[in-house]
C-alpha atoms as a PDB file:
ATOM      1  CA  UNK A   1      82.075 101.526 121.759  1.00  0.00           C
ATOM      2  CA  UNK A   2      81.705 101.919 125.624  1.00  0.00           C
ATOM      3  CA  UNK A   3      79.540 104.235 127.062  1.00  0.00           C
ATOM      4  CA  UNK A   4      82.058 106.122 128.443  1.00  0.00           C
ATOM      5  CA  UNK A   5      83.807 106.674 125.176  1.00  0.00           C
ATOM      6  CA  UNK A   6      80.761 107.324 123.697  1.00  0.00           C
ATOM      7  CA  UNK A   7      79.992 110.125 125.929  1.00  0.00           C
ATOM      8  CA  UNK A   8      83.843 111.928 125.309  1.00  0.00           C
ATOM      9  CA  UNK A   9      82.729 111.764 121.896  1.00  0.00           C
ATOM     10  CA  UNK A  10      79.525 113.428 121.751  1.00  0.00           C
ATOM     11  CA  UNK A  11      81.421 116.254 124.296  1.00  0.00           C
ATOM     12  CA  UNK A  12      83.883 116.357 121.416  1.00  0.00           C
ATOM     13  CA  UNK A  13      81.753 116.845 118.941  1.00  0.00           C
ATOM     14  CA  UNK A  14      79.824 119.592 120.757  1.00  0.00           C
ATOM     15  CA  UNK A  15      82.435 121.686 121.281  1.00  0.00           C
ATOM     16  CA  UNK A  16      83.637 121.170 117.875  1.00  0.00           C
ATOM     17  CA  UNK A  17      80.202 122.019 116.499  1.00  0.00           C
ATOM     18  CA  UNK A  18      79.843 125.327 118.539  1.00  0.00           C
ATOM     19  CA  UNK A  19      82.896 126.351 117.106  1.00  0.00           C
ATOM     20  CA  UNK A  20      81.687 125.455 113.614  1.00  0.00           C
ATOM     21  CA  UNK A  21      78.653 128.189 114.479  1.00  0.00           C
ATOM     22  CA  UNK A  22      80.774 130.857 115.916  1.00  0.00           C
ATOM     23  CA  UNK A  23      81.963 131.240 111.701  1.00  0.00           C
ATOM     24  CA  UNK A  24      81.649 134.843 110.396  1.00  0.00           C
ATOM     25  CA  UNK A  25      80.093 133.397 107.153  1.00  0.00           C
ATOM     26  CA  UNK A  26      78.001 130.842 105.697  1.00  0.00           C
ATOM     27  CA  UNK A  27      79.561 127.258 105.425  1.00  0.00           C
ATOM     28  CA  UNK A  28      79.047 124.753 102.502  1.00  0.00           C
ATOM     29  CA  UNK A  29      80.749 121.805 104.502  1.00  0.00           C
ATOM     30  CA  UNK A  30      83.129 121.060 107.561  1.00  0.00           C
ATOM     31  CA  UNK A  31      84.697 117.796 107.412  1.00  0.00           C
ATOM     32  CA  UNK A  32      87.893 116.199 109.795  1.00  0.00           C
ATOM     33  CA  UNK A  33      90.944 115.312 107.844  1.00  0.00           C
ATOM     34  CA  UNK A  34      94.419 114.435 109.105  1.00  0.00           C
ATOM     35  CA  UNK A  35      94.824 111.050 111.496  1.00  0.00           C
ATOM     36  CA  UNK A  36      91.289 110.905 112.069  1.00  0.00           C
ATOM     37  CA  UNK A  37      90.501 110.849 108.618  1.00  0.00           C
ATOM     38  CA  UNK A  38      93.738 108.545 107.784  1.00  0.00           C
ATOM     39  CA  UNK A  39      92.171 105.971 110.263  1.00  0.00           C
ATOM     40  CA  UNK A  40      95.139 106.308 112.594  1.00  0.00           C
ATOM     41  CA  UNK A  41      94.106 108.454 115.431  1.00  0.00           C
ATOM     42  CA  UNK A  42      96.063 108.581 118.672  1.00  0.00           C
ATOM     43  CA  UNK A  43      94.405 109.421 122.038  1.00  0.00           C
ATOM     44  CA  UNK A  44      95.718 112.892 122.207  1.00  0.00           C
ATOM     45  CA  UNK A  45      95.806 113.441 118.257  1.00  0.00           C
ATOM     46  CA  UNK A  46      94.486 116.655 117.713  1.00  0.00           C
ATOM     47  CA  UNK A  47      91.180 117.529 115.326  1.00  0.00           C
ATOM     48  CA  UNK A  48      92.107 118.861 111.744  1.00  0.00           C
ATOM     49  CA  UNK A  49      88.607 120.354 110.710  1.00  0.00           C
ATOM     50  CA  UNK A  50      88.723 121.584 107.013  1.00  0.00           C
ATOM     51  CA  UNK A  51      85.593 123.530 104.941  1.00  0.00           C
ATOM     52  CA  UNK A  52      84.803 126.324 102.775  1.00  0.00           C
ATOM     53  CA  UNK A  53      82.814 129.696 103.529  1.00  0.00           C
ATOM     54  CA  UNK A  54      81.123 131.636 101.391  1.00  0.00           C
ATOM     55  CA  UNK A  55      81.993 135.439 101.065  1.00  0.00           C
ATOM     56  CA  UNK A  56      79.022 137.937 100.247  1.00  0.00           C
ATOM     57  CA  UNK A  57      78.881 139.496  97.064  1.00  0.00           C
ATOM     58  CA  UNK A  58      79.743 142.967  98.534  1.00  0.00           C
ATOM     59  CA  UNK A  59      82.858 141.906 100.073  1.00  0.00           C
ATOM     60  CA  UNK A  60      83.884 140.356  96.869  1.00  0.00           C
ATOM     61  CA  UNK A  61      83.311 143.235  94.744  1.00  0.00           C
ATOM     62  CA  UNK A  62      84.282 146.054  97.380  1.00  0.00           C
ATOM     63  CA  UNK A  63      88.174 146.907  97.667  1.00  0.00           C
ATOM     64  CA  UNK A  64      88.954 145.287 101.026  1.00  0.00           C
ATOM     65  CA  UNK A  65      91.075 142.600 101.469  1.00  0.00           C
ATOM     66  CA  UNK A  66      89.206 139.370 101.111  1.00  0.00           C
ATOM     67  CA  UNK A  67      89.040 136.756 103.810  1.00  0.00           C
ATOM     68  CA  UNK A  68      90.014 133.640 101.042  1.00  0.00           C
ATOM     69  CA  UNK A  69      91.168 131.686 104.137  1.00  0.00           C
ATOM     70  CA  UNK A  70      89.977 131.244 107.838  1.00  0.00           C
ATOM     71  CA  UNK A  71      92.316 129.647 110.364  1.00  0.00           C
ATOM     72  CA  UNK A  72      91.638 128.932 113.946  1.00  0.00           C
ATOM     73  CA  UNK A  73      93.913 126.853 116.099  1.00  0.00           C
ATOM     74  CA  UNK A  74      92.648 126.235 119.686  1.00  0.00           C
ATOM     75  CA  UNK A  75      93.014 124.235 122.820  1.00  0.00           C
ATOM     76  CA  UNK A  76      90.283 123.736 125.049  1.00  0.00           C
ATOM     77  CA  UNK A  77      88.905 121.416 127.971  1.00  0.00           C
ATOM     78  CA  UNK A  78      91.964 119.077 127.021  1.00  0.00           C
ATOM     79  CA  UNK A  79      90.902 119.129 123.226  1.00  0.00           C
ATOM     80  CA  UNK A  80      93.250 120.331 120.513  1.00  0.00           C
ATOM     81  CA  UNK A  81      91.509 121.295 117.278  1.00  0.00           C
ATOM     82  CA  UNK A  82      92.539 123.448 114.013  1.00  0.00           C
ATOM     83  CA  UNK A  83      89.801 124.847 111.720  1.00  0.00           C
ATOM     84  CA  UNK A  84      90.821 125.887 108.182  1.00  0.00           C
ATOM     85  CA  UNK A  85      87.874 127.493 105.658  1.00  0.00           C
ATOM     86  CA  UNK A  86      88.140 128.869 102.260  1.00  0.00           C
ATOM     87  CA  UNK A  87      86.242 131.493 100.227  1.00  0.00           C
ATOM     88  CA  UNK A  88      84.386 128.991  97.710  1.00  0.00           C
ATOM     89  CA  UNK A  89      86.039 130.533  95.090  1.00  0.00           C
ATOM     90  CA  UNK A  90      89.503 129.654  96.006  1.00  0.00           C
ATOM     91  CA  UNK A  91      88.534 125.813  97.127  1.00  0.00           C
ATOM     92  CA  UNK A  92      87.044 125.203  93.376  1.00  0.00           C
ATOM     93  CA  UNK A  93      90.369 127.106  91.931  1.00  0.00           C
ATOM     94  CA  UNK A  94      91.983 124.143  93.728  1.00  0.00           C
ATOM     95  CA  UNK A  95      89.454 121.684  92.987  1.00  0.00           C
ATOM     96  CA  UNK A  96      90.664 122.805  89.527  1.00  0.00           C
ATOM     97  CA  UNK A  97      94.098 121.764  90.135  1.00  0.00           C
ATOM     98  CA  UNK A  98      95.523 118.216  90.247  1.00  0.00           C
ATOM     99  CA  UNK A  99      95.545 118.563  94.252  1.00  0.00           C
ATOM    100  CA  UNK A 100      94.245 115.723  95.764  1.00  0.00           C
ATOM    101  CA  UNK A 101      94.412 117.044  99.413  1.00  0.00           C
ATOM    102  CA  UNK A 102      91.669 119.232  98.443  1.00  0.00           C
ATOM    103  CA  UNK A 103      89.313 116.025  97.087  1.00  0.00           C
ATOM    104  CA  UNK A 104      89.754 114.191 100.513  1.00  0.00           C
ATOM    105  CA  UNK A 105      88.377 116.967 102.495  1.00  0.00           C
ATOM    106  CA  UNK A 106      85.280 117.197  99.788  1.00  0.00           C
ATOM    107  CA  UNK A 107      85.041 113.502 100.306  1.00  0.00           C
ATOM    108  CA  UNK A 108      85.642 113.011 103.912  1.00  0.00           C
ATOM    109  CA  UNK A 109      82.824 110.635 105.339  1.00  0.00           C
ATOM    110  CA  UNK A 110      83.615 112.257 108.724  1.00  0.00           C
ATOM    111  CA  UNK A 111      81.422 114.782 108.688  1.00  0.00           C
ATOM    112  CA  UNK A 112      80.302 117.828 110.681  1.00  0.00           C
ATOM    113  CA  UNK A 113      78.351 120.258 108.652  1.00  0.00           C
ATOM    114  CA  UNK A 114      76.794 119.931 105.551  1.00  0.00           C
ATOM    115  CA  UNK A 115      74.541 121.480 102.927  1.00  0.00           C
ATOM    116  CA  UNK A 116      72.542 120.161  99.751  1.00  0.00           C
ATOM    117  CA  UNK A 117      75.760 122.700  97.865  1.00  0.00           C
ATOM    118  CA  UNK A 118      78.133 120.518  99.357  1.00  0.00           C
ATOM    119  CA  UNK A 119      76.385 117.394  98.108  1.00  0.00           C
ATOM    120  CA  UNK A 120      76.365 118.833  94.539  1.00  0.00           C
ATOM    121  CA  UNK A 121      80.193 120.420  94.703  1.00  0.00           C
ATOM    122  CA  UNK A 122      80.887 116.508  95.220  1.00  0.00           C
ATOM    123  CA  UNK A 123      79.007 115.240  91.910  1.00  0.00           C
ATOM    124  CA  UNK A 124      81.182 117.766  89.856  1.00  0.00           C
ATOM    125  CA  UNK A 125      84.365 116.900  91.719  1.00  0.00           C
ATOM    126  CA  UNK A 126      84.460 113.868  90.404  1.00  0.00           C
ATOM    127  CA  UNK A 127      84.862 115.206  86.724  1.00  0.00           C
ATOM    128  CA  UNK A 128      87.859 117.068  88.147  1.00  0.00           C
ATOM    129  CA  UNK A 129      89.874 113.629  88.648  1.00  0.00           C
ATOM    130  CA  UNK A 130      92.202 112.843  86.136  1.00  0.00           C
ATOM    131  CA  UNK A 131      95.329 111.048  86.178  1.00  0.00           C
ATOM    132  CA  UNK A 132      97.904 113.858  86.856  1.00  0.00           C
ATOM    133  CA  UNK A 133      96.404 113.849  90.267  1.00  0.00           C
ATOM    134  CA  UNK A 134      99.032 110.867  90.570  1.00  0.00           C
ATOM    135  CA  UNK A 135     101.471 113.719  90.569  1.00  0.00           C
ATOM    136  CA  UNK A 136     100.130 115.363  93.817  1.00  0.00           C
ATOM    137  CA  UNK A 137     100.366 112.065  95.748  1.00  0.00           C
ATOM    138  CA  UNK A 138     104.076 111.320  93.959  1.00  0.00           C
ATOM    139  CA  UNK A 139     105.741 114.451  95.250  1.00  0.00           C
ATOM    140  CA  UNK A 140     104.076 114.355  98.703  1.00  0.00           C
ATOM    141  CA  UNK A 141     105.221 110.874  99.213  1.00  0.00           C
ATOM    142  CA  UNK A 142     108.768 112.257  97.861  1.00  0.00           C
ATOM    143  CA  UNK A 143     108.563 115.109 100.559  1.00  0.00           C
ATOM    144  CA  UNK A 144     107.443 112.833 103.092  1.00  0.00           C
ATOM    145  CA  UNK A 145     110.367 110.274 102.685  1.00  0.00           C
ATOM    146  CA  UNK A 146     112.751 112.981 102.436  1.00  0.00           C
ATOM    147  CA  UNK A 147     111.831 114.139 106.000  1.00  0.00           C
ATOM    148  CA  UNK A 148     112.520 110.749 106.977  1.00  0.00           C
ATOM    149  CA  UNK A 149     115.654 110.468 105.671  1.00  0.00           C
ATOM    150  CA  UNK A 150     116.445 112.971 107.620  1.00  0.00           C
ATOM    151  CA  UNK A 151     115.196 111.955 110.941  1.00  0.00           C
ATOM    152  CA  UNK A 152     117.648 110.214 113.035  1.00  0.00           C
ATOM    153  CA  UNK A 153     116.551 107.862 114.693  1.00  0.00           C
ATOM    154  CA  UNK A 154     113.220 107.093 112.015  1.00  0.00           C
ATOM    155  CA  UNK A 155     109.992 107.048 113.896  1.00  0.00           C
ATOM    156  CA  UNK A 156     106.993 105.264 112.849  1.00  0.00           C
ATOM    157  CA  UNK A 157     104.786 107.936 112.339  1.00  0.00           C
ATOM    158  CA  UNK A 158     106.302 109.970 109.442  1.00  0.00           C
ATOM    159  CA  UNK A 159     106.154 106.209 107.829  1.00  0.00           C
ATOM    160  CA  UNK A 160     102.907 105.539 108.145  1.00  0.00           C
ATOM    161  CA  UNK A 161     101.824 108.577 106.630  1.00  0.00           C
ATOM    162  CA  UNK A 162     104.501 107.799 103.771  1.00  0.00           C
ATOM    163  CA  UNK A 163     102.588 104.545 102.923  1.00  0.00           C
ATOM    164  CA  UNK A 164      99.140 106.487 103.337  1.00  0.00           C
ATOM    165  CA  UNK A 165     100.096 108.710 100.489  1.00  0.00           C
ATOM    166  CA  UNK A 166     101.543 106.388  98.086  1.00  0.00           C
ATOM    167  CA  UNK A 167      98.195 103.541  98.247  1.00  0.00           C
ATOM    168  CA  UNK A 168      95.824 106.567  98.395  1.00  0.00           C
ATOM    169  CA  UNK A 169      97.875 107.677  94.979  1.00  0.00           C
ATOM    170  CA  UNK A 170      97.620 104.076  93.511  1.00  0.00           C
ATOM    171  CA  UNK A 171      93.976 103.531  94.289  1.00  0.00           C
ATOM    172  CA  UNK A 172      92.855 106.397  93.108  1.00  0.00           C
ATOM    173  CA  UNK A 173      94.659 105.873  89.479  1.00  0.00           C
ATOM    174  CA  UNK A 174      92.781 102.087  89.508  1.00  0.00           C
ATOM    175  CA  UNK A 175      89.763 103.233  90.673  1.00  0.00           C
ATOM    176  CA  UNK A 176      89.136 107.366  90.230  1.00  0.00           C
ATOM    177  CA  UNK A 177      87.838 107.374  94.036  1.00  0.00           C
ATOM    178  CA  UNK A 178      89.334 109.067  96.509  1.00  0.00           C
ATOM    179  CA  UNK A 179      90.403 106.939  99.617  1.00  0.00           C
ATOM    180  CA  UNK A 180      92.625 108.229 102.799  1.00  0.00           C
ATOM    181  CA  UNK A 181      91.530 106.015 105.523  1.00  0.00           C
ATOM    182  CA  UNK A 182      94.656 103.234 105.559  1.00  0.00           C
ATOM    183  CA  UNK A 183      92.483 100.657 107.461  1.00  0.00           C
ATOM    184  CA  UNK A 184      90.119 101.160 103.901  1.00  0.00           C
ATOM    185  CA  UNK A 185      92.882 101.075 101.766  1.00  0.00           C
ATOM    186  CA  UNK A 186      94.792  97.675 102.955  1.00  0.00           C
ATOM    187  CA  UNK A 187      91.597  95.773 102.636  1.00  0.00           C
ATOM    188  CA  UNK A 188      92.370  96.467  98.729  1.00  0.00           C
ATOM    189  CA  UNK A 189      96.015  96.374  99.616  1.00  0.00           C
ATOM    190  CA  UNK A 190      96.709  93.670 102.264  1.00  0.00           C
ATOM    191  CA  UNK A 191     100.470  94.601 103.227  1.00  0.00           C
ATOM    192  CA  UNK A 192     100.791  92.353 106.264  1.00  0.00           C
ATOM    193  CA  UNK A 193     103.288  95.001 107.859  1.00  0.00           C
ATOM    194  CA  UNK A 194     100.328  97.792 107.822  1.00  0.00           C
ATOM    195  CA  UNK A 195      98.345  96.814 110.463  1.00  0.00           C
ATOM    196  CA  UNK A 196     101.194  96.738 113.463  1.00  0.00           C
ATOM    197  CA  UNK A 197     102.118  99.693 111.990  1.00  0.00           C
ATOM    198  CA  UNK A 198      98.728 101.178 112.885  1.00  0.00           C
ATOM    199  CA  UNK A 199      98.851  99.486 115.872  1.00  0.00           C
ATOM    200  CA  UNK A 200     101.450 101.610 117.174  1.00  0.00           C
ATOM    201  CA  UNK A 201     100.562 105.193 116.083  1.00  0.00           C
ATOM    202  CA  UNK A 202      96.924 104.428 117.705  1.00  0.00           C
ATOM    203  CA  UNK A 203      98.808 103.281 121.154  1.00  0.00           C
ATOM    204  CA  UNK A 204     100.441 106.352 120.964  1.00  0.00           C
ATOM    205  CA  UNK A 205     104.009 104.647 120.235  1.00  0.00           C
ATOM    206  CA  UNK A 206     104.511 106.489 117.257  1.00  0.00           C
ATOM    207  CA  UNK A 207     107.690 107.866 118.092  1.00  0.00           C
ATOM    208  CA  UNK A 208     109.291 104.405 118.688  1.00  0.00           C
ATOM    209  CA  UNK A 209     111.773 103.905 116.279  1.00  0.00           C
ATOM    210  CA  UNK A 210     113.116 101.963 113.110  1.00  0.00           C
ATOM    211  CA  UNK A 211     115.612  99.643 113.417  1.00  0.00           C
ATOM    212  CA  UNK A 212     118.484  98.896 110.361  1.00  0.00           C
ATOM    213  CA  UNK A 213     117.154  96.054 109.097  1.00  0.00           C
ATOM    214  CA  UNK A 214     113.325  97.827 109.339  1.00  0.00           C
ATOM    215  CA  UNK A 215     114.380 100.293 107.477  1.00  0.00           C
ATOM    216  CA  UNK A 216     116.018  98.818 104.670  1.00  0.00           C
ATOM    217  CA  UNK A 217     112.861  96.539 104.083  1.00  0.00           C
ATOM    218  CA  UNK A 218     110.537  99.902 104.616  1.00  0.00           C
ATOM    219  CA  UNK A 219     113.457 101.363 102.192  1.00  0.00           C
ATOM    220  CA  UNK A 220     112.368  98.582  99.270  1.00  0.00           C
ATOM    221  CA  UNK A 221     108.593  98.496  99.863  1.00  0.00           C
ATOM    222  CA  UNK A 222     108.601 102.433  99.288  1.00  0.00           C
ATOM    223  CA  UNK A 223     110.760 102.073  95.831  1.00  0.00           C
ATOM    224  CA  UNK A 224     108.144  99.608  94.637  1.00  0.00           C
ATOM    225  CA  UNK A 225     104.934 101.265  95.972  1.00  0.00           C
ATOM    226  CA  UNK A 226     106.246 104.523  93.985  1.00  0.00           C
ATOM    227  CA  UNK A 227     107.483 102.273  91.113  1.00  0.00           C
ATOM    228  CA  UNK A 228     103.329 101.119  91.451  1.00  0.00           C
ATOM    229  CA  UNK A 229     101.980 104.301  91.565  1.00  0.00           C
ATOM    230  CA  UNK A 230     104.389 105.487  88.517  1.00  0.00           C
ATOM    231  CA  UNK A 231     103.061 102.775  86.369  1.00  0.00           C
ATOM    232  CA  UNK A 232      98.782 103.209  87.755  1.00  0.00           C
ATOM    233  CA  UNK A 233      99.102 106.481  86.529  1.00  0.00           C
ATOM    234  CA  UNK A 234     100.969 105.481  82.923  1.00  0.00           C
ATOM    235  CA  UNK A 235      98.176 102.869  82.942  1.00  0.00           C
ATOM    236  CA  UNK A 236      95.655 104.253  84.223  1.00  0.00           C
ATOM    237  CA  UNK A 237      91.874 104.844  82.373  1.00  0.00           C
ATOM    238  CA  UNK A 238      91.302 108.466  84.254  1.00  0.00           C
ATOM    239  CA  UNK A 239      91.148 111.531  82.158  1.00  0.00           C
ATOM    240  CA  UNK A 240      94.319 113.693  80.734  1.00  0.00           C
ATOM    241  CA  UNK A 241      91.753 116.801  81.755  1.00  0.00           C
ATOM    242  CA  UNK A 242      88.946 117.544  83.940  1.00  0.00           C
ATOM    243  CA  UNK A 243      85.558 118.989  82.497  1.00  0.00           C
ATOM    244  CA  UNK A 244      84.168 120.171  85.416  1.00  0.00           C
ATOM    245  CA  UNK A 245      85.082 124.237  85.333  1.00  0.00           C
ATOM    246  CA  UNK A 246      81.538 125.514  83.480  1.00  0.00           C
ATOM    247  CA  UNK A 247      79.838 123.675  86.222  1.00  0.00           C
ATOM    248  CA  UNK A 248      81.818 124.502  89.323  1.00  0.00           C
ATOM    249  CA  UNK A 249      81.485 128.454  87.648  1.00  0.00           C
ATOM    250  CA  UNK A 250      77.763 128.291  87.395  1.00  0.00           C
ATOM    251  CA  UNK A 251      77.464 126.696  91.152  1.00  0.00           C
ATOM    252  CA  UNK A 252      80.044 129.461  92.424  1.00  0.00           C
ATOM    253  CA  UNK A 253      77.284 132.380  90.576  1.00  0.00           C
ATOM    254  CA  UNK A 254      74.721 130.547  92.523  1.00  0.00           C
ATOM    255  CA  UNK A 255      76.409 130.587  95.697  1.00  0.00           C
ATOM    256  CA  UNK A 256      77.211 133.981  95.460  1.00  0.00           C
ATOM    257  CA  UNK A 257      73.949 134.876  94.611  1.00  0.00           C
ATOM    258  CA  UNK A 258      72.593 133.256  97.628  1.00  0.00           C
ATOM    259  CA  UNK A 259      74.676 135.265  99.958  1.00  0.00           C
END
């Protein structure tokens, strides 16, 4: 990395950090998800920064409406950032649920804030994996393609994140680990069409488009990668149910008795 680039960075990632300690409450982790995460970032891709807060016991027991979720969407100095946060409470409820959106923000390597809670809500998350999370990553892909159908003409972009879905989806039924960087993923995978199409979502040529004969190859290669996913799951070694509820409830009493 240049200098240069190395210095936008670090500016980056101080403005993302003050915003991090402007929170109202105390934060277990802050990770980045979306195209950064996905290992696809464009130079003007904005920052999707994802965490969970902790409310204090007297706002959870009181009779005011609870802040469950945080959202703050800014633009600033040229830098276009999101921050989501929710109550502990409601992350682990979703932890509890096949929702594998949830595990890649626990997970994220990219990270900006972290605590020794965060490092432990990881250990249990892993006895939350089983294989109905194939489900999640089956009708997202399904939603995903359905957009596309739509589009006309198809742009790169929505494909991309198509084919992100369905090899995150099949590695994690082979492997129970969560994976959503695509660069990662085709070193398992090696599709030889992957890499040009990262190629042009990080040159910012995303919204070229598909021709006929692109998409009816694209067309096959998503039947089969859903057909593959269909049959990881049905063959897969992962759990029919999680175990990890008594300990996510005993860290949640801790973390509530912290704050």
């Amino acid at each position: 990395m240049t200098n240069k680039k190395q210095t936008v960075m670090n500016e980056i990632e101080q403005k993302l950090q003050a915003e991090i300690g402007r929170q109202p409450y105390p934060l277990l982790f802050v990770t980045i998800s979306g195209a950064h995460l996905y290992g696809f970032p464009s130079h003007d891709s904005d920052y999707d920064l994802r965490g969970v807060h902790v409310l204090p016991p007297a706002e959870v027991m009181g009779l005011y409406e609870l802040q469950e979720t945080i959202e703050i969407e800014k633009f600033e100095d040229g830098i276009e950032f999101d921050l989501v946060t929710h109550d502990a409470a409601k992350f682990i409820k979703l932890m509890l649920k096949p929702n594998g959106y949830v595990l890649e923000q626990l997970y994220s390597p990219l990270i900006l804030h972290t605590t020794p809670a965060h490092d432990h809500l990881k250990q249990i998350g892993e006895d939350c994996i089983t294989r109905h999370h194939a489900h999640h990553y089956l009708g997202f892909s399904r939603g995903q393609w359905k957009l596309l159908q739509k589009e006309e003409p198809r742009r790169v972009k929505p494909l991309l994140y198509t084919y992100r879905v369905l090899l995150t989806g099949i590695y994690l039924m082979q492997t129970g680990k969560i994976e959503a960087n695509l660069v990662h993923l085709n070193e398992h995978f090696k599709l030889p069409y992957i890499p040009d199409l990262i190629a042009q979502k990080v040159e910012g040529k995303e919204k070229q488009t598909l021709s006929d004969q692109d998409w009816t190859f694209h067309e096959k290669e998503y039947q089969r990668l859903t057909k593959q996913l269909e049959e990881s799951r049905d063959e897969s070694t992962l759990p029919e149910h999680g175990t990890a509820k008594p300990a996510l409830n005993n860290l949640l009493l801790q973390l509530r008795s912290k704050h």
